[in-house]
Protein backbone atom coordinates (compact mmCIF):
# COMPACT_ATOMS: atom_id res chain seq x y z
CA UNK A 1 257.46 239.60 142.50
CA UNK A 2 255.41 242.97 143.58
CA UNK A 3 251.87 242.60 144.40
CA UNK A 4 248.91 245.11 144.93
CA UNK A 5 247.22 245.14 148.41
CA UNK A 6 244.17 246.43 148.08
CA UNK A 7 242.20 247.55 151.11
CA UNK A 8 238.52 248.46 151.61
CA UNK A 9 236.67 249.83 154.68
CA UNK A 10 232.96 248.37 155.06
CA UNK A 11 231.07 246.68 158.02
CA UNK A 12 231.34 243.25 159.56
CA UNK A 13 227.84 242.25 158.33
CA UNK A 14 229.41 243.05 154.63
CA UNK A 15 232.83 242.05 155.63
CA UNK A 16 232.18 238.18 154.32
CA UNK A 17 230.52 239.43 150.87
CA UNK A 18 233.73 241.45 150.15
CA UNK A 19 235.93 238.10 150.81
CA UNK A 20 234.08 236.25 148.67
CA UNK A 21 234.13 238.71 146.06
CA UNK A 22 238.15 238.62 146.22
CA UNK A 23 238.44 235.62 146.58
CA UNK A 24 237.25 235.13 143.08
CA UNK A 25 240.13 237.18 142.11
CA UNK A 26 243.02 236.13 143.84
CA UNK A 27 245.29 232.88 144.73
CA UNK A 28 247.34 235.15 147.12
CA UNK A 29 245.27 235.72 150.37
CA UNK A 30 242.29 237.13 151.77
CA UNK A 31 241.98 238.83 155.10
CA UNK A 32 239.35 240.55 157.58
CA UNK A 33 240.63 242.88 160.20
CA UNK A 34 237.52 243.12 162.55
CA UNK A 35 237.55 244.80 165.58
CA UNK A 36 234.04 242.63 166.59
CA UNK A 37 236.28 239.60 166.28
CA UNK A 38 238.59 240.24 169.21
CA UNK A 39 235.85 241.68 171.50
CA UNK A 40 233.92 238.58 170.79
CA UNK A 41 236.94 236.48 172.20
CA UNK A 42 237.62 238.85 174.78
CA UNK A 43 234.57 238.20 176.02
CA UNK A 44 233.72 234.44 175.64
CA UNK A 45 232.83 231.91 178.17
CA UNK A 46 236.41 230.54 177.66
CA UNK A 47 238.85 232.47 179.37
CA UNK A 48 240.88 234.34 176.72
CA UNK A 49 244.80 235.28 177.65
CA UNK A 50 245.65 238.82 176.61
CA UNK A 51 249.22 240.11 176.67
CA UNK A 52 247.99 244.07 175.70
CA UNK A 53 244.84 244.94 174.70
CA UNK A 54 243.81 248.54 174.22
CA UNK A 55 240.52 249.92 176.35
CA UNK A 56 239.24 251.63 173.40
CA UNK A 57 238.36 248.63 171.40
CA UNK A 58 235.90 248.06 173.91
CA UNK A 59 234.47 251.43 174.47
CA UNK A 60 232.59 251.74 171.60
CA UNK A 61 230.43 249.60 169.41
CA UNK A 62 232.70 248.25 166.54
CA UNK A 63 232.37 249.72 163.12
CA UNK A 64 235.22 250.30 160.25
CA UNK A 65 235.79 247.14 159.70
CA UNK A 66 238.99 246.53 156.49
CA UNK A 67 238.86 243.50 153.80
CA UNK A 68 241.98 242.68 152.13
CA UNK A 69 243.30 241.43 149.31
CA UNK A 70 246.55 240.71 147.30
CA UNK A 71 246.55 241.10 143.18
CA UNK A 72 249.46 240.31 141.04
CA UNK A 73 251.03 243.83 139.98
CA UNK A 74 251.15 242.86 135.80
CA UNK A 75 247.41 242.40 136.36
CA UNK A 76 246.29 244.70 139.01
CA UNK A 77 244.85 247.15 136.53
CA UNK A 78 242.53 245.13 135.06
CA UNK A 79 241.60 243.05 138.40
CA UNK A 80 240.90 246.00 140.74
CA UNK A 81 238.32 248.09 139.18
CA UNK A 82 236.63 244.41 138.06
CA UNK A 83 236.56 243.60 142.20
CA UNK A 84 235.18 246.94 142.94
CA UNK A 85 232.44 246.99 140.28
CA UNK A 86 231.33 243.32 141.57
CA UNK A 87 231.40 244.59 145.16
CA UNK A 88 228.98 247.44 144.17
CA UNK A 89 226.85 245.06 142.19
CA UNK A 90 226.30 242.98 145.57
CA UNK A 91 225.73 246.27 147.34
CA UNK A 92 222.95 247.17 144.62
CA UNK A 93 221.74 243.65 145.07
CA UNK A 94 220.87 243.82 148.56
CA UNK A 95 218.74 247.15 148.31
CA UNK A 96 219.94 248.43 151.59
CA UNK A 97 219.35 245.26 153.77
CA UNK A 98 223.08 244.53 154.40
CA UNK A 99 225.19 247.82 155.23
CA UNK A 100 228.00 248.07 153.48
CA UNK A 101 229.86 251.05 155.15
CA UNK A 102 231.83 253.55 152.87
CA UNK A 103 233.54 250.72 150.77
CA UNK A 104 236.32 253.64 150.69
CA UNK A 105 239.22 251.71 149.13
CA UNK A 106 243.42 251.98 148.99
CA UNK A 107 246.28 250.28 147.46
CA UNK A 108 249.90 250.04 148.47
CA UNK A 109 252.73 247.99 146.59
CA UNK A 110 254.07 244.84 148.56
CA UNK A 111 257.19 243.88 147.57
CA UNK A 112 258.64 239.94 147.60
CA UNK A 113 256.49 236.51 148.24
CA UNK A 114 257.53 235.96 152.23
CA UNK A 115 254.45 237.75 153.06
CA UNK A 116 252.51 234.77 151.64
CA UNK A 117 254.10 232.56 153.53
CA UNK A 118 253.64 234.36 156.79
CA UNK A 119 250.14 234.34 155.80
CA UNK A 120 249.76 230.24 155.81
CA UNK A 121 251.34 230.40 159.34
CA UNK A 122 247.83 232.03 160.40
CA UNK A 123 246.33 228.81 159.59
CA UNK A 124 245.62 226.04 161.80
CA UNK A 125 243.64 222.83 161.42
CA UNK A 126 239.86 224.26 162.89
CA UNK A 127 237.54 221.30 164.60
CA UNK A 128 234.28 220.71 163.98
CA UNK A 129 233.02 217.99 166.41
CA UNK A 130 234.36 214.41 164.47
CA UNK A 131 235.39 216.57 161.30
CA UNK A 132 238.92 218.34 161.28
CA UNK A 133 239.38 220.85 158.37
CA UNK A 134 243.07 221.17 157.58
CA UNK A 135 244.99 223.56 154.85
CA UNK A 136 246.60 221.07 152.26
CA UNK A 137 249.90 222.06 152.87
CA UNK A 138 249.73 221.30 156.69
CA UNK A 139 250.88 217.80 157.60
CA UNK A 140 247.99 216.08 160.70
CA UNK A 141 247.47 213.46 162.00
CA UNK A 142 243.88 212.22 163.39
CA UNK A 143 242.98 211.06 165.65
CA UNK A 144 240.59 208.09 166.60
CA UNK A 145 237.70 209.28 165.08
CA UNK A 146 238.35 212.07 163.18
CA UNK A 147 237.74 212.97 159.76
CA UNK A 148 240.00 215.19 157.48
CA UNK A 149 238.54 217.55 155.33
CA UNK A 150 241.78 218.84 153.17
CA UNK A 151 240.87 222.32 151.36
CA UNK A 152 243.86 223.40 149.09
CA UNK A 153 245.98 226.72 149.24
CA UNK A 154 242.99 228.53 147.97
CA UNK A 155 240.94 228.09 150.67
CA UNK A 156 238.04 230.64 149.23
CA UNK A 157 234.33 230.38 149.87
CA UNK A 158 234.51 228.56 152.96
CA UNK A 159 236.92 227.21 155.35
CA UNK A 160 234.95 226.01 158.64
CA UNK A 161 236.31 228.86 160.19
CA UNK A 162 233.42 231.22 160.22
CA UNK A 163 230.60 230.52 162.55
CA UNK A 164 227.98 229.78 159.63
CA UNK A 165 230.14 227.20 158.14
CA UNK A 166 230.88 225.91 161.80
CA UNK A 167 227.27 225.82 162.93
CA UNK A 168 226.44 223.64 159.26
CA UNK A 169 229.32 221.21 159.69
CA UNK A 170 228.43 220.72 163.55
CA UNK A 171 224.43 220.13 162.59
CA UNK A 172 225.19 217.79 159.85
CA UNK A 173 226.87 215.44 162.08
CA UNK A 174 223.56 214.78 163.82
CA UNK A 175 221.74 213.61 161.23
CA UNK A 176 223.85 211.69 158.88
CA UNK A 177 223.84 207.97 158.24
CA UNK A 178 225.72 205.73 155.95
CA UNK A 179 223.13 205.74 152.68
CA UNK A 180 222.14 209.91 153.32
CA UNK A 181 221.90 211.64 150.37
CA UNK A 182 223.41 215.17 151.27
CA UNK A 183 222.67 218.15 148.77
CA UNK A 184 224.93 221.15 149.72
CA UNK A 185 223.23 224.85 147.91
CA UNK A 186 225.86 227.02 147.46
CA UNK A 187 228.81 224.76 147.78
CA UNK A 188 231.58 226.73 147.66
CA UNK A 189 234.55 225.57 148.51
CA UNK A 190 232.21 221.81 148.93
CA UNK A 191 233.43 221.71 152.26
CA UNK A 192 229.92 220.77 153.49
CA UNK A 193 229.27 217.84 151.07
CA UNK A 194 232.97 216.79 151.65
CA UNK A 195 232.20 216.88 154.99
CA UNK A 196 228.83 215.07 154.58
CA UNK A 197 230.77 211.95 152.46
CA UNK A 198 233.87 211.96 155.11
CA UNK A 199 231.49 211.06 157.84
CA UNK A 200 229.86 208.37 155.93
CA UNK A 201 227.15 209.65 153.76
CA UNK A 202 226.16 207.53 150.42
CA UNK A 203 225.97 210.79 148.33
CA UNK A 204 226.68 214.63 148.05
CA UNK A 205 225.04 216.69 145.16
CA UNK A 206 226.72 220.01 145.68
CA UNK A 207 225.70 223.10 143.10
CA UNK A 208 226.56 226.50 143.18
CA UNK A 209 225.70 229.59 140.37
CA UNK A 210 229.56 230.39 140.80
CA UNK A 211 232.01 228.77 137.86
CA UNK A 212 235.04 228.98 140.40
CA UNK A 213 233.26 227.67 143.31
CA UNK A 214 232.11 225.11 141.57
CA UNK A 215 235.73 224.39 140.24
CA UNK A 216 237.08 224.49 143.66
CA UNK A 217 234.56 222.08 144.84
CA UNK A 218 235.89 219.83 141.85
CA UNK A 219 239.55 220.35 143.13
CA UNK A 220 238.68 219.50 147.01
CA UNK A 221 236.26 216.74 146.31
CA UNK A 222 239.78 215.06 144.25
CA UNK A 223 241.65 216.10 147.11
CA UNK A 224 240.03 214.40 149.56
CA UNK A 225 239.20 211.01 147.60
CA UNK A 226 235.33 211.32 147.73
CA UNK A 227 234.96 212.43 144.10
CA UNK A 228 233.47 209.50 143.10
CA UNK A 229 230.28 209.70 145.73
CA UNK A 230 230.15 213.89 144.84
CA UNK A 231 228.45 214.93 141.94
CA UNK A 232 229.21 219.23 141.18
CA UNK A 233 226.89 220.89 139.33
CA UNK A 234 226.94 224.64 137.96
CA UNK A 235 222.97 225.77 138.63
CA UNK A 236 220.76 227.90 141.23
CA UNK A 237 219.59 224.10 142.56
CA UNK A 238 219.40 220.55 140.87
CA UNK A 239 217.15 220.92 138.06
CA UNK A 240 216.20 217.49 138.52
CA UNK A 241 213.35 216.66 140.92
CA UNK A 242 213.82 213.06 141.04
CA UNK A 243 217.09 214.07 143.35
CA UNK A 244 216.16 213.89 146.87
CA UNK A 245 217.99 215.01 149.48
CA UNK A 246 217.80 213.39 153.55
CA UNK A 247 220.01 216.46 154.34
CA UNK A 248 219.76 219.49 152.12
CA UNK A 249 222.56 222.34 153.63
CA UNK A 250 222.32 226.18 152.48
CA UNK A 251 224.93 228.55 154.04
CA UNK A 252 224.09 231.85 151.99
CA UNK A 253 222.46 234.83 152.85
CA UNK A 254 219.23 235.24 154.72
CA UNK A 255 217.90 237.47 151.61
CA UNK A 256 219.17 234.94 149.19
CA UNK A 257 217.48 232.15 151.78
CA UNK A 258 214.59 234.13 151.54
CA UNK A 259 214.40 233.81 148.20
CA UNK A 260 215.63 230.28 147.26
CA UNK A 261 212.19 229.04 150.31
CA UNK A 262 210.01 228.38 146.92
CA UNK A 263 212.44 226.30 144.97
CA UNK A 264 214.35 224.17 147.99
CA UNK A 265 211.70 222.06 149.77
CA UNK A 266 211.31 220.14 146.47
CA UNK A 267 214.55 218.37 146.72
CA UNK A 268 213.95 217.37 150.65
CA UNK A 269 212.62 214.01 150.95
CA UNK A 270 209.20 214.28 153.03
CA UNK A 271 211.35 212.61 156.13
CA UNK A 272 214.57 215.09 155.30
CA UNK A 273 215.98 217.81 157.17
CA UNK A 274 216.93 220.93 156.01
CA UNK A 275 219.91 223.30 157.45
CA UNK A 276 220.28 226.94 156.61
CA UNK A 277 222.80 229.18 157.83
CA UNK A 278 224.45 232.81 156.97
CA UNK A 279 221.69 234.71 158.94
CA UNK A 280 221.96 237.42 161.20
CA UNK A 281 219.53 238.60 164.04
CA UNK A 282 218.03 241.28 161.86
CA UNK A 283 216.90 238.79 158.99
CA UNK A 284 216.09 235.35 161.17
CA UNK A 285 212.00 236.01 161.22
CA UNK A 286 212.29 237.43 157.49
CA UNK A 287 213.68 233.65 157.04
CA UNK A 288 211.59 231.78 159.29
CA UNK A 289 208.38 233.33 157.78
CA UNK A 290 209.78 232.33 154.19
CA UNK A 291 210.09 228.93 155.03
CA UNK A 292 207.21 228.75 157.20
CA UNK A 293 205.08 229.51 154.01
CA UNK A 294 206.04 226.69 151.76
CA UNK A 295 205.36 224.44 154.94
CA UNK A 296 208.66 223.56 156.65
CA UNK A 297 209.01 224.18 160.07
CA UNK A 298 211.74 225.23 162.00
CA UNK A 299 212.87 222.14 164.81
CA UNK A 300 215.98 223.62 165.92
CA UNK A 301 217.77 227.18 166.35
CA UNK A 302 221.33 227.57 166.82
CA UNK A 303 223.42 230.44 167.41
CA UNK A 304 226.95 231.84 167.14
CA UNK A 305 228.08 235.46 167.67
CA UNK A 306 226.17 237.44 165.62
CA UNK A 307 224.82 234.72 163.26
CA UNK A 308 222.00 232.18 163.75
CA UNK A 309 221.89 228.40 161.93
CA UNK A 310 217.65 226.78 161.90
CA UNK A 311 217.03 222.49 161.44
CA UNK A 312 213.82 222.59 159.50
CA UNK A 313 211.60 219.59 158.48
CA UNK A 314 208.20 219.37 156.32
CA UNK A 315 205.41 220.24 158.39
């Protein structure tokens, strides 16, 4: 079978937008080549082993930074221009607060399917303090203690791998208790309020404006046996006030923080903590002050590489 690779240039503070925008399009892989990424591990506390690395990665501030995808040929017509038009939608959408670099795009023709499975070999189970996300089709065993959050072959809109997903899964675990009622906005792939039920909560509403987010949810939530404590819905946020949250999770945006500040307090029980993340330097006092003005305050900061996570309770 012959597949489309299609390849676009933008920035790394786009580069996550443009995977999720794919990722509604494709069963066949997503990837970011990021030349931030590697000087990020290069220079981490850790100590990093390098066989070869070339001086010019470092000698300059990282830019270009390439998104790819992989479309079935037979549909490729139809699918590309559809991925591009929703990609310039979300770069219309953020009225010039997220740069999104020349979006300059090419295809090539990849023949056979051994490239997808040379693409699962780049995946590894990723661990988040007690939790332990692991690609369905990679056998693990826990140990004492852990929890296994299974995400299927499609692992779109969040695998635990980013630092924003990271920085939610690690924050939940300090506030959770056996009869929490966790509400994940903008669930995704619902690996937050799978998370949330693995480590013992009562209850995880997770919603999302997405229709294939919100099916993937449905799949992972089966996957992982919790279905029956999850309840998916397809909205902005729970219409329905009398749901209160003890831990309310939001990993979007800052801008679409920003503008979701009115609407989430009233699902956080007075007592209940609320964790945002997907917000870079630029936008954390846009997102602070937001939140700040329908009386929550921020009680903790957190942050990883370029992106920042807040714990924020009623005043």
């Amino acid at each position: 079978m012959k597949y489309i690779e299609l390849t676009i240039h933008t920035t790394t503070e786009a580069s996550e937008i443009l995977s999720d925008v794919m990722w509604n399009y494709t069963d066949y892989g997503v990837t970011i080549c990021d030349r931030a990424d590697i000087i990020a591990l290069q220079t981490a506390k850790e100590t990093t082993f390098w066989d070869y690395m070339d001086d010019e990665l470092t000698s300059e501030k990282p830019s270009d930074v390439l998104v790819k995808c992989y479309i079935a040929e037979d549909i490729a017509d139809e699918t590309i221009p559809a991925i591009l038009r929703e990609i310039r939608e979300a770069q219309e959408r953020s009225e010039g607060s997220v740069p999104f670099g020349t979006l300059e795009d090419t295809k090539r023709v990849v023949d056979g399917d051994d490239w997808i499975d040379v693409w699962k070999k780049h995946f590894r189970p990723i661990h988040l303090g007690k939790i332990v996300v692991v690609p369905e089709w990679i056998k693990y065993e826990p140990a004492e203690g852990e929890r296994v959050v299974l995400l299927d072959s499609n692992m779109a809109f969040g695998t635990g791998e980013h630092e924003t997903t990271s920085m939610c899964v690690e924050l939940m675990q300090e506030y959770i208790t056996p009869d929490s009622v966790c509400i994940d906005v903008g669930c995704g792939s619902g690996i937050l309020g799978i998370s949330a039920l693995k480590l013992g909560a009562g209850k995880a509403y997770l919603t999302d404006i997405d229709p294939i987010a919100v099916e993937s949810s449905l799949h992972n939530c089966k996957l992982n046996g919790v279905a029956e404590n999850a309840i998916v819905a397809h909205s902005n946020l729970l219409d329905d006030t009398t749901v209160q949250g003890d831990i309310m999770m939001a990993n979007i945006t800052g801008e679409v923080l920003k503008m979701l500040a009115p609407s989430i307090p009233k699902n956080l029980k007075p007592d209940g903590v609320l964790i945002l993340s997907g917000i870079i330097e630029s936008r954390l006092e846009m997102v602070k002050a937001a939140y700040e003005a329908v009386n929550m305050q921020v009680i903790k900061e957190r942050r990883k590489g370029e992106w920042f996570a807040l714990v924020l309770k009623h005043k």
